[in-house]
Every structure is written in C-alpha cells, then in structure tokens.
Protein backbone atom coordinates (compact mmCIF):
# COMPACT_ATOMS: atom_id res chain seq x y z
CA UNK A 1 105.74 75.08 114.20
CA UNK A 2 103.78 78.14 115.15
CA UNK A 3 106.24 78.76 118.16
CA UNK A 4 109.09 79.02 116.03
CA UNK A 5 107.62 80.75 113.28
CA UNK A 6 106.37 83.56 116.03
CA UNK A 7 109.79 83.47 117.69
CA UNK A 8 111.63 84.51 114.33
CA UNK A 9 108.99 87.02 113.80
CA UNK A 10 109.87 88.51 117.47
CA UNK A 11 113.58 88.30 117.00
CA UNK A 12 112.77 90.23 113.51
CA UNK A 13 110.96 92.74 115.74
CA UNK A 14 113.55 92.91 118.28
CA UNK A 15 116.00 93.91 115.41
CA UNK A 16 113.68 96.53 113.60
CA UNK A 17 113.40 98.14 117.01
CA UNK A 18 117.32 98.32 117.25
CA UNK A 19 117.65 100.18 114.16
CA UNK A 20 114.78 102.21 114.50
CA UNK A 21 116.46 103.45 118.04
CA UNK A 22 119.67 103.99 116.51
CA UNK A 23 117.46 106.00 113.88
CA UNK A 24 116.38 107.67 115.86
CA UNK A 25 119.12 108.79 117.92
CA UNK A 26 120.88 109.63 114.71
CA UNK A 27 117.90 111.93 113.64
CA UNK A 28 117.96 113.55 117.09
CA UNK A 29 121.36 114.51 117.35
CA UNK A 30 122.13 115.35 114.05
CA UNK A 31 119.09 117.83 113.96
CA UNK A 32 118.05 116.63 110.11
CA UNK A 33 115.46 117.45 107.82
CA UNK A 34 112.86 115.25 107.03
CA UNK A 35 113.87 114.49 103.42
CA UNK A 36 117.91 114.31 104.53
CA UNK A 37 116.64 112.47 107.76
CA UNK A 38 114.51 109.86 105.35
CA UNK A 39 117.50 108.99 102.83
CA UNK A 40 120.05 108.73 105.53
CA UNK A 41 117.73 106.22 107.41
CA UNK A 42 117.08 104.54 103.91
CA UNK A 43 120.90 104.34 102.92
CA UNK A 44 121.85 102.54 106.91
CA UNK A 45 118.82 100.26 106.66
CA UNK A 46 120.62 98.80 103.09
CA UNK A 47 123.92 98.89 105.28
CA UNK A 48 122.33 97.28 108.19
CA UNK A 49 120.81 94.59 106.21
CA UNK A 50 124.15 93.69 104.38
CA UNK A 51 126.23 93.49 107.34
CA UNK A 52 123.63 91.02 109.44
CA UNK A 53 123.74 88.57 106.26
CA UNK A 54 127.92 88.85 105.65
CA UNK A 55 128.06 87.93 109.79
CA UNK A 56 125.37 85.40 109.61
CA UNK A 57 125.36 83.72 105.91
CA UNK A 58 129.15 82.47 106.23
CA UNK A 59 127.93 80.47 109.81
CA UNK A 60 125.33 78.23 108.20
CA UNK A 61 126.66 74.78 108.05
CA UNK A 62 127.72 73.55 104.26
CA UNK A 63 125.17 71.50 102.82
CA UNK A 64 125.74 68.68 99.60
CA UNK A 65 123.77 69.24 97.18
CA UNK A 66 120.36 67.44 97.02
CA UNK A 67 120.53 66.23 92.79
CA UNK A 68 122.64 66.39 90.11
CA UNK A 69 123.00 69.01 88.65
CA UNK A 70 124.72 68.00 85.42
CA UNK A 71 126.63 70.73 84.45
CA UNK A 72 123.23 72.83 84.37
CA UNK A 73 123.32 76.53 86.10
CA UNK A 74 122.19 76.61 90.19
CA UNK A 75 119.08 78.84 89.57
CA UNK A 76 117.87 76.92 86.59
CA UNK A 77 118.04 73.98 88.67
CA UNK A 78 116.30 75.70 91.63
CA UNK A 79 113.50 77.38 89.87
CA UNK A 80 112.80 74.22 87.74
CA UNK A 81 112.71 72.42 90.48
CA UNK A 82 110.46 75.30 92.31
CA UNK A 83 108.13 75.30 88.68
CA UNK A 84 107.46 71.41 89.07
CA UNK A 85 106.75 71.64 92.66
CA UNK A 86 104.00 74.76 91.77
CA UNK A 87 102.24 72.60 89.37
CA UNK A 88 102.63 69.69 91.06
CA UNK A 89 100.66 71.25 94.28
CA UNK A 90 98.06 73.05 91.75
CA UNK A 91 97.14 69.92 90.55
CA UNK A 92 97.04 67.37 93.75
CA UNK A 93 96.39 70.27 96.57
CA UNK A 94 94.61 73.03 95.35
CA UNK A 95 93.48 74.53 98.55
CA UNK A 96 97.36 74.84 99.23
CA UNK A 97 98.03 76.29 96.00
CA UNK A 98 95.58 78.91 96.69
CA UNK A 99 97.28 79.82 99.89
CA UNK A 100 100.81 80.02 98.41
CA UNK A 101 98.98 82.67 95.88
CA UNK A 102 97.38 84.86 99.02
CA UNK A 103 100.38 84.43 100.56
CA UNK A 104 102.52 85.65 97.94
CA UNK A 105 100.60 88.69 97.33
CA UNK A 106 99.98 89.24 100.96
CA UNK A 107 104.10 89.11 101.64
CA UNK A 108 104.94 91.19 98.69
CA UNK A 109 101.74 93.96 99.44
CA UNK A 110 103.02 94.88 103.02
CA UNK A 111 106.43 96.11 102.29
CA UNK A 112 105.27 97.99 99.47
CA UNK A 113 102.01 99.22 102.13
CA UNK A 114 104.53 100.58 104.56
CA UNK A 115 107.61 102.46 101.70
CA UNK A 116 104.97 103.77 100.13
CA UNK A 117 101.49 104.17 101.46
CA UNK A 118 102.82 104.72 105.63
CA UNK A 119 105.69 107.17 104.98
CA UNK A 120 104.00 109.61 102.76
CA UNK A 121 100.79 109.36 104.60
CA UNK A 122 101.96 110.33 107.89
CA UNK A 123 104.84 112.83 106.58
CA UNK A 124 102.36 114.89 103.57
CA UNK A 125 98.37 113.76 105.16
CA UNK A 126 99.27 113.92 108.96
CA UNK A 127 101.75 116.06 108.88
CA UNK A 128 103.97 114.28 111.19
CA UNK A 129 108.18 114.50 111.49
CA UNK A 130 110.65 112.71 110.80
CA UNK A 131 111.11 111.92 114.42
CA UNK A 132 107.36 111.23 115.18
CA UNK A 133 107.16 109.14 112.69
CA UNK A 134 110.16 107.17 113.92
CA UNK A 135 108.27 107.10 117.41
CA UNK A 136 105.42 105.37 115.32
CA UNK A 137 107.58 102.88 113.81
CA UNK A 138 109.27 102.13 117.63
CA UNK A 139 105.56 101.69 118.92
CA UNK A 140 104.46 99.62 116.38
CA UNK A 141 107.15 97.36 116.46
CA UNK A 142 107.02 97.02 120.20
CA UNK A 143 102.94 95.96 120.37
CA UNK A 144 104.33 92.98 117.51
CA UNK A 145 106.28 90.69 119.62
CA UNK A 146 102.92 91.27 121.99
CA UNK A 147 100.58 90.52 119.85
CA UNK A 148 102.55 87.36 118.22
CA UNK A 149 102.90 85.79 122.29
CA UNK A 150 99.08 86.89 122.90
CA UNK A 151 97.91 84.73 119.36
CA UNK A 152 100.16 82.09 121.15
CA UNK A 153 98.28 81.98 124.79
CA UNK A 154 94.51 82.33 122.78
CA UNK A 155 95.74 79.51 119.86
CA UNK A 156 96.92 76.90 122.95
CA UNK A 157 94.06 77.26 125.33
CA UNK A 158 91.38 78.03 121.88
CA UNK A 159 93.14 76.01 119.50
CA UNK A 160 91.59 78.24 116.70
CA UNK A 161 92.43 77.08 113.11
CA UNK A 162 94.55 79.49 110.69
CA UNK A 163 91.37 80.26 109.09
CA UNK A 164 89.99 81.48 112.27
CA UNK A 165 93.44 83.48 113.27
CA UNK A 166 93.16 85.52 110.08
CA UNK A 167 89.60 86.21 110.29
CA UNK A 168 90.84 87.52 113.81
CA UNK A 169 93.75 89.31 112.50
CA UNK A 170 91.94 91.05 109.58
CA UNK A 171 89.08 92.18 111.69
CA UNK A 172 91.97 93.70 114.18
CA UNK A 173 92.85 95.59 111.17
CA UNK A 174 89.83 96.94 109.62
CA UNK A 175 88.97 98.19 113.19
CA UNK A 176 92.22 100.28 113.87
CA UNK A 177 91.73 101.98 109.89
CA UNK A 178 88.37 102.28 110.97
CA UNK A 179 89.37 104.57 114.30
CA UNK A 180 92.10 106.19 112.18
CA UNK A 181 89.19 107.84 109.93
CA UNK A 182 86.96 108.66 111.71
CA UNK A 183 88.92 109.83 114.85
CA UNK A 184 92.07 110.59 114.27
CA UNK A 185 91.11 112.66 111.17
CA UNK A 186 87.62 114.27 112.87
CA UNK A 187 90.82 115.95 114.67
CA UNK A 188 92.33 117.68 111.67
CA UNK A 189 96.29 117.69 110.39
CA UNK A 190 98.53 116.35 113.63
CA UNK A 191 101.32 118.26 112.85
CA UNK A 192 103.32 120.80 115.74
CA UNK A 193 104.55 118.85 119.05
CA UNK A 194 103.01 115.96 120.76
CA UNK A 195 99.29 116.68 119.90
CA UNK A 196 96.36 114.55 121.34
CA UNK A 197 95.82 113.79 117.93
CA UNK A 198 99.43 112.14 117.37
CA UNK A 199 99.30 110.11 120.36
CA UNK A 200 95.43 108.67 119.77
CA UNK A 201 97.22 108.15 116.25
C-alpha cells in the first residue's frame, strides 16, 4: 500500500516537472514579465489539468452501480452515503476519525501554502523572478520522487510506524524554515542573477 501510494505521488512529480519545464521554456523564450509570465503559467496549468482528465477519465472501465439509487440524485446518494460512513467511523474508530480530520486540513493547507504563501514570498520578500522561481519549483519537485523512494528504503529495513514517519517528516520541515531564517535571510533580498543567496535558498 505504501509502494503504490509513493509511486502515484512520483508519477504526480514526474508530471509537475513536465509542465514546470515547458513553463519554463515558455517564460524563457517569450521574454515575459513576471505578472504576464505568472497568469500565462496559471491559465496552461487549468489547460493542462483538463486535457490529462478528458484523455484519461473516458479509459476507466464502466462500473454498475453499487445501490439503488431510487430515482434519488448521484451526489445526494454519494455524500449521504459519505455522511453515514463519517459518523459511523467517529463513533466505532475515533483514532481514525481524527486522522481523516488532520488529514483533511493537512491536504487542503498545502495548496493554499504554495498559491499563496510560496509565490508572493519569493516574488515580493526574496525578490526572486519569474524564472528563478520556476527553477525553485523544478528543484523541488525533483528532490520529491527522492525523498518518497528514500522513506521507502528507511520504512522496509526500519519498519517505522506512520506516527514515526511524520514525526520524521515534520522535523525535516521545521529544520529547512529554520535555515531559511536565519541564513538565507542573514543574507539580505536575493534578487539580481544567480546570487549565493538564491542557490543556498
């Protein structure tokens, strides 16, 4: 279960990293403004998202539905069905009802985290361009699939538990913010060309 939960997080990876490139090619040749840069990247990341689903929706295999539906609507049925289920788990697993609450405002927090917290920090705080920032977003995407395959090797010779991984993961986290604040901003703005600043960053 963990492989193939990693391995669809990799091949997610493998496709940000494709449009990111493309981004930045786009950026590069075109010669853009930040701003102009940042909505035409926005715009093609809506029209890359609904072309994968229109090629890879219609290929998933038809499926009967699972009840009766009784002349009711589909998404009444669904979220009924998803409403029992909630309080069904709140009452008879608890400790798994607490993780579907983390985990919902852990899933919903990072997208949010990188639109609006990422962009305008590097762009307004650091400075950066539109095309470093790119070079950020290529980077960080490329250390993911890493770091997924490395959590892989440690959890099968380790066998840690999932509490274990995210203490792991977390701590990885408060020590790169940590080195962001007090080095990379000891070092002033990183704007201009390829400063030692943006490339500690």
């Amino acid at each position: 279960q963990t492989r193939v939960s990693g391995n669809r997080i990799i091949t997610s990876y493998l496709s940000q990293i494709v449009f990111v490139l493309i981004a930045l090619v786009l950026t590069v040749a075109l010669g853009l403004s930040t701003t102009l840069a940042s909505q035409i990247i926005t715009i093609l990341a809506g029209v890359w998202y609904l072309a994968s689903f229109a090629v890879l929706v219609p290929k998933f295999p038809t499926r009967p539905p699972t009840r009766d539906i009784s002349g009711r609507n589909f998404c009444s049925v669904g979220y009924g069905q998803l409403w029992t289920d909630l309080k069904t788990i709140a009452v008879s697993y608890p400790e798994a009802h607490k993780y579907l609450i983390f985990l919902f405002i852990v899933q919903n927090g990072t997208a949010s985290t990188v639109l609006s917290i990422a962009i305008s920090f590097t762009n307004e705080q650091l400075g950066l361009s539109s095309f470093q920032n790119q070079v950020i977003f290529v980077v960080t995407l490329i250390c993911g699939p890493l770091w997924i395959k490395l959590m892989h090797l440690i959890n099968a010779k380790m066998k840690f538990s999932y509490k274990r991984l995210l203490l792991a993961i977390i701590f990885v986290w408060i020590l790169a913010i940590i080195m962001i604040g007090v080095v990379v901003n000891n070092m002033g703005k990183i704007n201009g060309p390829w400063t030692a600043g943006f490339l500690i960053f």
